[in-house]
C-alpha atoms as a PDB file:
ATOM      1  CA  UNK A   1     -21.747 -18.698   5.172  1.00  0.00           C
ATOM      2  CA  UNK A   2     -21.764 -15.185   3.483  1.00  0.00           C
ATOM      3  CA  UNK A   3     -19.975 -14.660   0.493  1.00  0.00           C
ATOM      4  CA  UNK A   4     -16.578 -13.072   0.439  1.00  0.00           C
ATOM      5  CA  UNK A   5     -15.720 -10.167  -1.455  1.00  0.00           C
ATOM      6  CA  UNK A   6     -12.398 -10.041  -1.644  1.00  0.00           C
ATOM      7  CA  UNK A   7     -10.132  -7.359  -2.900  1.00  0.00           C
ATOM      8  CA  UNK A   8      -6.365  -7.810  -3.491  1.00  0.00           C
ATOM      9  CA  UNK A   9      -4.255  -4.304  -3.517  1.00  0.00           C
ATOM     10  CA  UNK A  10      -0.434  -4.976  -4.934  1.00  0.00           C
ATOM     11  CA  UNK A  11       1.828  -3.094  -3.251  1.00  0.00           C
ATOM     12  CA  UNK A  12       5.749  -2.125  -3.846  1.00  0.00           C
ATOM     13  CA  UNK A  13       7.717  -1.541  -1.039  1.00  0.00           C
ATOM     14  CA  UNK A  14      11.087   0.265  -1.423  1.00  0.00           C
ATOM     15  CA  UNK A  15      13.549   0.722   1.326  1.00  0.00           C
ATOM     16  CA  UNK A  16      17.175  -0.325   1.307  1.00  0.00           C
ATOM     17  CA  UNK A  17      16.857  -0.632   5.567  1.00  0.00           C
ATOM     18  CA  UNK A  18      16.042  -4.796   5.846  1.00  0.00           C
ATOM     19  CA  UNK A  19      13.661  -3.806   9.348  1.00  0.00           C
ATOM     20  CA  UNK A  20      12.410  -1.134   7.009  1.00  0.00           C
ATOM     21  CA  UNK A  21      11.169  -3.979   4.481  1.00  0.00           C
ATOM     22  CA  UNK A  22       9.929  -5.999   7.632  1.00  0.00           C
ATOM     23  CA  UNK A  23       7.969  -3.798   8.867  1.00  0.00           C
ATOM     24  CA  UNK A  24       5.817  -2.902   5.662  1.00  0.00           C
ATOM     25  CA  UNK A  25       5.301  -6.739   5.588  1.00  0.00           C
ATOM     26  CA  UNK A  26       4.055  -7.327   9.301  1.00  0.00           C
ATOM     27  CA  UNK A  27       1.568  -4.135   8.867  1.00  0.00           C
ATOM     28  CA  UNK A  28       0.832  -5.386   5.205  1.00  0.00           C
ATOM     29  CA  UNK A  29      -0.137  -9.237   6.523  1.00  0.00           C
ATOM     30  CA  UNK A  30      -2.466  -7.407   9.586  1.00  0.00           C
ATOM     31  CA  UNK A  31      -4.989  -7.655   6.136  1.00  0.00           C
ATOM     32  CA  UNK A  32      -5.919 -11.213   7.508  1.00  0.00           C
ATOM     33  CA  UNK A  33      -6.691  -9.767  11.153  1.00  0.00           C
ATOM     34  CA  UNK A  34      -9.129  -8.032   9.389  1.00  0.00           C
ATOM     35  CA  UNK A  35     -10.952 -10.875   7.704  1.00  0.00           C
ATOM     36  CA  UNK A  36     -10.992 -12.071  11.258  1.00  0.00           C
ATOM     37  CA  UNK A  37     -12.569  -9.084  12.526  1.00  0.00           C
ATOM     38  CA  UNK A  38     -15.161  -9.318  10.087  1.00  0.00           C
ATOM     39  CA  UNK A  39     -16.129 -13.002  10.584  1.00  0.00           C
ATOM     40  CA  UNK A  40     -16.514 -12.011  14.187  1.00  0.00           C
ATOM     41  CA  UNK A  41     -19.019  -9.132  12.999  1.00  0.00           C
ATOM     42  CA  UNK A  42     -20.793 -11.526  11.488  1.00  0.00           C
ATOM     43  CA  UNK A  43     -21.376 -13.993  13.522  1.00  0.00           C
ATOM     44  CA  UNK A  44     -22.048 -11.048  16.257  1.00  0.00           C
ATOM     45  CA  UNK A  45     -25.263  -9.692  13.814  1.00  0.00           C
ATOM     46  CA  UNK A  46     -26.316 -13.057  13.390  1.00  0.00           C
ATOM     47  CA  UNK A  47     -26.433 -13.705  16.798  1.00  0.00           C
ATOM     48  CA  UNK A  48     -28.035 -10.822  17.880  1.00  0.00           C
ATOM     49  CA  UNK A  49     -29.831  -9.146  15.921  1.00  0.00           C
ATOM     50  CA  UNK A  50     -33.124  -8.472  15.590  1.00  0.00           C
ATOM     51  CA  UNK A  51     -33.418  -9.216  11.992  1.00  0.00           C
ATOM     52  CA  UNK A  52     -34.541 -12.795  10.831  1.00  0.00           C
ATOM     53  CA  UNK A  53     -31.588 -15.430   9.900  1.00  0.00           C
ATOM     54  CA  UNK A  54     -32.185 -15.167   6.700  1.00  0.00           C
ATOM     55  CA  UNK A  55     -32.220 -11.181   6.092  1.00  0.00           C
ATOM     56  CA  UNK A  56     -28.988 -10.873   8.308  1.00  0.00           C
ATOM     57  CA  UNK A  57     -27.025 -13.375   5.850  1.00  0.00           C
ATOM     58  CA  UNK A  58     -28.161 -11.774   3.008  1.00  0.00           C
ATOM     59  CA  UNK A  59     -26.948  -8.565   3.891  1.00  0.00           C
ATOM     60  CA  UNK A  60     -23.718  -9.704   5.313  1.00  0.00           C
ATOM     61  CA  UNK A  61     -20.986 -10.366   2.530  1.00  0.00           C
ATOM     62  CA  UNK A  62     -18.286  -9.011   4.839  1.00  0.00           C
ATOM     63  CA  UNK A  63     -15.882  -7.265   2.073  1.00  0.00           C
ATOM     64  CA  UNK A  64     -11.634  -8.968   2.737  1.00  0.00           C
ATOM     65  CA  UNK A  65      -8.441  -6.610   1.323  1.00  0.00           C
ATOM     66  CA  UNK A  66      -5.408  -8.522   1.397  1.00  0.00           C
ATOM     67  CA  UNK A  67      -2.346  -6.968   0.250  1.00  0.00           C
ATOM     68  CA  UNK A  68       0.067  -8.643  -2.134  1.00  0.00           C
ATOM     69  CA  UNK A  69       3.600  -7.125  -1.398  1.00  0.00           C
ATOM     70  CA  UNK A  70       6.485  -7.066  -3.904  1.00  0.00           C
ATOM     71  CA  UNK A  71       9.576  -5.512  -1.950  1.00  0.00           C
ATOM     72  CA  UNK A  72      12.965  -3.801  -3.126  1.00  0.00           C
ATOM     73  CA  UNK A  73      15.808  -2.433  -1.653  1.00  0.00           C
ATOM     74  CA  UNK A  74      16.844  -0.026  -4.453  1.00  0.00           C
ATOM     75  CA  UNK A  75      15.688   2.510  -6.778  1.00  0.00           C
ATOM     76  CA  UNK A  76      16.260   0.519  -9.858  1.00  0.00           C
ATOM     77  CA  UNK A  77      14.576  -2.469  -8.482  1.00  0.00           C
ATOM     78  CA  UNK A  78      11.779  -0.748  -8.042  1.00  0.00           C
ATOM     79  CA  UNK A  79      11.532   0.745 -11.644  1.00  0.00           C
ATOM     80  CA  UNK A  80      11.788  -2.864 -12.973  1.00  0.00           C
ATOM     81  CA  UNK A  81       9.802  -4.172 -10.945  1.00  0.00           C
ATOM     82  CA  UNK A  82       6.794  -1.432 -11.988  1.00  0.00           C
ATOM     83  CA  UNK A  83       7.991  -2.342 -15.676  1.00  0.00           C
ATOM     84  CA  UNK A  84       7.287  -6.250 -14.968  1.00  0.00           C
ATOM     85  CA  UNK A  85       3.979  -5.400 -13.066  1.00  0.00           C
ATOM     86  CA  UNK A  86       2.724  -3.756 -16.252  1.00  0.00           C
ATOM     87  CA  UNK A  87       3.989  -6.173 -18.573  1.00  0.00           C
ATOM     88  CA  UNK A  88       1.702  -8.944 -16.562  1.00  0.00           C
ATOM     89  CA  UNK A  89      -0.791  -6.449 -16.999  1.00  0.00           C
ATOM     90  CA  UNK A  90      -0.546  -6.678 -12.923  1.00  0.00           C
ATOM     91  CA  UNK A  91       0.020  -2.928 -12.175  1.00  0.00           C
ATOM     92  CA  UNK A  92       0.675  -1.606  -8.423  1.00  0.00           C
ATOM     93  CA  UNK A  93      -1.901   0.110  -6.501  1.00  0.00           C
ATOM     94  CA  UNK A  94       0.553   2.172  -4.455  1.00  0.00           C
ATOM     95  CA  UNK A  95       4.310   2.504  -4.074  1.00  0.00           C
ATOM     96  CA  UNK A  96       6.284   3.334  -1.034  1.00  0.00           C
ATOM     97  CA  UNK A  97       9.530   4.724  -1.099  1.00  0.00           C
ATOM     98  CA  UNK A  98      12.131   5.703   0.688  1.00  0.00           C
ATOM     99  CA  UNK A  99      14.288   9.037  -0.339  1.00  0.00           C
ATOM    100  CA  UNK A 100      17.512   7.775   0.377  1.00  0.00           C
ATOM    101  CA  UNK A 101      19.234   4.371  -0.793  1.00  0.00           C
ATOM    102  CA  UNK A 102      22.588   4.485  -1.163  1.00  0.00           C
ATOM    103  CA  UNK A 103      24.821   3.667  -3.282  1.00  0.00           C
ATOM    104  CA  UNK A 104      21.766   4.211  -5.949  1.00  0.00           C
ATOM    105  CA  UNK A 105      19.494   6.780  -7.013  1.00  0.00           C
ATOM    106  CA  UNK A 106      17.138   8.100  -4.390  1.00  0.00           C
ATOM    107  CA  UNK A 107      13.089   7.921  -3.760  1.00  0.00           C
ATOM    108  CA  UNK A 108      12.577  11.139  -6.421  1.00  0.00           C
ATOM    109  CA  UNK A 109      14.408   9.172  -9.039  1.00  0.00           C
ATOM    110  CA  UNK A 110      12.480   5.975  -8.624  1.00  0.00           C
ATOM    111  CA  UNK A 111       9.235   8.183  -8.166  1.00  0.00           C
ATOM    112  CA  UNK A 112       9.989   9.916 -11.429  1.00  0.00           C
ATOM    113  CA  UNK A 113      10.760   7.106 -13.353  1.00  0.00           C
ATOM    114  CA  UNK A 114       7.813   5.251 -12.193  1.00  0.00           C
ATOM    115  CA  UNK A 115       5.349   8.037 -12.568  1.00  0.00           C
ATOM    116  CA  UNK A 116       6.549   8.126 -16.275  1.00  0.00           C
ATOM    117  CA  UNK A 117       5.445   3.809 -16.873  1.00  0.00           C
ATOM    118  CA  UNK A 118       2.267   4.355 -14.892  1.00  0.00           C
ATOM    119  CA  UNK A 119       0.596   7.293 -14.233  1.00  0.00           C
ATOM    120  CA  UNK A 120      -1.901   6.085 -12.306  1.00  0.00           C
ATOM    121  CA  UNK A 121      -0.049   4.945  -9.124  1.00  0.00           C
ATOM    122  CA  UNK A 122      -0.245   6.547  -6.020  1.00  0.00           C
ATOM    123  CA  UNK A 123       3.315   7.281  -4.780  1.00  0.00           C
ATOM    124  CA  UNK A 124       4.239   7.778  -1.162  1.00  0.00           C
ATOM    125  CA  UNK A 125       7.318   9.086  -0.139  1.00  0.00           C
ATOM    126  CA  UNK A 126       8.400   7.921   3.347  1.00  0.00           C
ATOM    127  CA  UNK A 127      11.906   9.401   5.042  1.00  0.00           C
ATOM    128  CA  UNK A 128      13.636  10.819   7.697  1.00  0.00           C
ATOM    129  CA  UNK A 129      15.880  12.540   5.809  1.00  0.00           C
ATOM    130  CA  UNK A 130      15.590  14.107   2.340  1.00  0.00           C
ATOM    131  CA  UNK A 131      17.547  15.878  -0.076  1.00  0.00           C
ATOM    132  CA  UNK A 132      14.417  17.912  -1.274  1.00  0.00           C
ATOM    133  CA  UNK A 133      12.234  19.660   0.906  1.00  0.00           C
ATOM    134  CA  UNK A 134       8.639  17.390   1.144  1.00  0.00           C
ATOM    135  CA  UNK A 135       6.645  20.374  -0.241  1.00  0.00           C
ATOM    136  CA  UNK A 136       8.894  20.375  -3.323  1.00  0.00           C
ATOM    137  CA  UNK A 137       8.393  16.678  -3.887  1.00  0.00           C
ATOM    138  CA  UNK A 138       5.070  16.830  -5.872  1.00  0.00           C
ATOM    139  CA  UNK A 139       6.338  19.429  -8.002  1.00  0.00           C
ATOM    140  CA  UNK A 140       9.158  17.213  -8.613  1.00  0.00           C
ATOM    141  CA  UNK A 141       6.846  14.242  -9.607  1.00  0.00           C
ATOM    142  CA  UNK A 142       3.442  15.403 -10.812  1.00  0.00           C
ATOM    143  CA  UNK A 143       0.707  15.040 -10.471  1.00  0.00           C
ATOM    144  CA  UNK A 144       0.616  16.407  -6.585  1.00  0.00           C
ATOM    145  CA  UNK A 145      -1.929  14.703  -5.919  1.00  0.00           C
ATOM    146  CA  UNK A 146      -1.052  11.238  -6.669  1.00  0.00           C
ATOM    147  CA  UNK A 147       2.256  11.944  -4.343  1.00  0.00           C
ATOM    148  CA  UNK A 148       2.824  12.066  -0.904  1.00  0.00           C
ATOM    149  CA  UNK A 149       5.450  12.597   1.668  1.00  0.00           C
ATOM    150  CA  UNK A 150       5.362  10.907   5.064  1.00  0.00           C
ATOM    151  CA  UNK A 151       8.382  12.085   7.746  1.00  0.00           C
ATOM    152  CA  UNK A 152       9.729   8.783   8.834  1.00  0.00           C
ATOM    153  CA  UNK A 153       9.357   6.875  11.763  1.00  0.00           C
ATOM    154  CA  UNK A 154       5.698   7.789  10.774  1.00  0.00           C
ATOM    155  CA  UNK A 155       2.504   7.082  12.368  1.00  0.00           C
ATOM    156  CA  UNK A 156       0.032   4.662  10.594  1.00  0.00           C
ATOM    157  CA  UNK A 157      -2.926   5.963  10.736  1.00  0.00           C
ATOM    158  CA  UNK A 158      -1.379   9.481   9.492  1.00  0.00           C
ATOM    159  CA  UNK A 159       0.153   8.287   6.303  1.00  0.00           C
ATOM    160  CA  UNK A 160      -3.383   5.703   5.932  1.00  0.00           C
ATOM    161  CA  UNK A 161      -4.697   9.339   4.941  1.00  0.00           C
END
């Protein structure tokens, strides 16, 4: 059996909508479809490949990403919850956020606030509706180019980019 390289990417979720939340976590636990998938690929090459037993395996070390999802369903939640993530020296890969959760502060708050503990996150604002036009979003919390905006209901493979 071929080694496993496998890569865990934490991920906070912010969105004060509960199907919101659930939906981040069905998409987020497709990870082990994946490890599937690759199993399969194996198990394809080894069958059928040209390439003796033995070379095949030691190429294949099919490469897992699971996700590890900590979720919130306000602003300030999420800004503790970076805090805490840094504190276990445990620091999140991405955040996504949504721009409006009433009663609290909204997505640009959270972004700002969490842009200011860790500067290295990559920030991804999803909504339908916004207070601040998207292009003025980056501006709002630089760098640009560890922001994003994605118009909500989005498509996957749109805000995968």
């Amino acid at each position: 059996m071929p080694e496993l390289n496998q890569t865990t990417i934490r991920v906070l979720v912010v969105d004060d909508e509960p199907g919101v939340r659930d939906a981040y976590r069905q998409v987020l636990a497709e990870s082990d479809v994946s490890q599937e998938v690759e199993g399969f690929r194996e198990l394809r090459s080894r069958l059928f490949s040209r390439n003796s037993p033995e070379r095949s395996r030691a190429k294949a070390r099919p490469h897992g990403t699971t996700f590890e999802p900590v979720f919130c369903d306000q602003a300030q939640a999420a800004v503790v919850a970076v805090k805490e993530a840094l504190a276990l020296n445990q620091p999140f890969a991405v955040v996504f956020l949504d721009m409006r959760m009433p009663p609290g502060p909204d997505g640009v708050w959270a972004a700002a606030h969490i842009r200011e503990l860790d500067p290295a996150v990559e920030i991804v604002i999803c909504t339908a509706y916004s207070d601040a036009d998207p292009s003025d979003i980056g501006g709002l919390v630089p760098p640009k180019t560890s922001s994003r905006t994605c118009r909500s209901p989005f498509i996957r493979m749109k805000c995968g980019k």
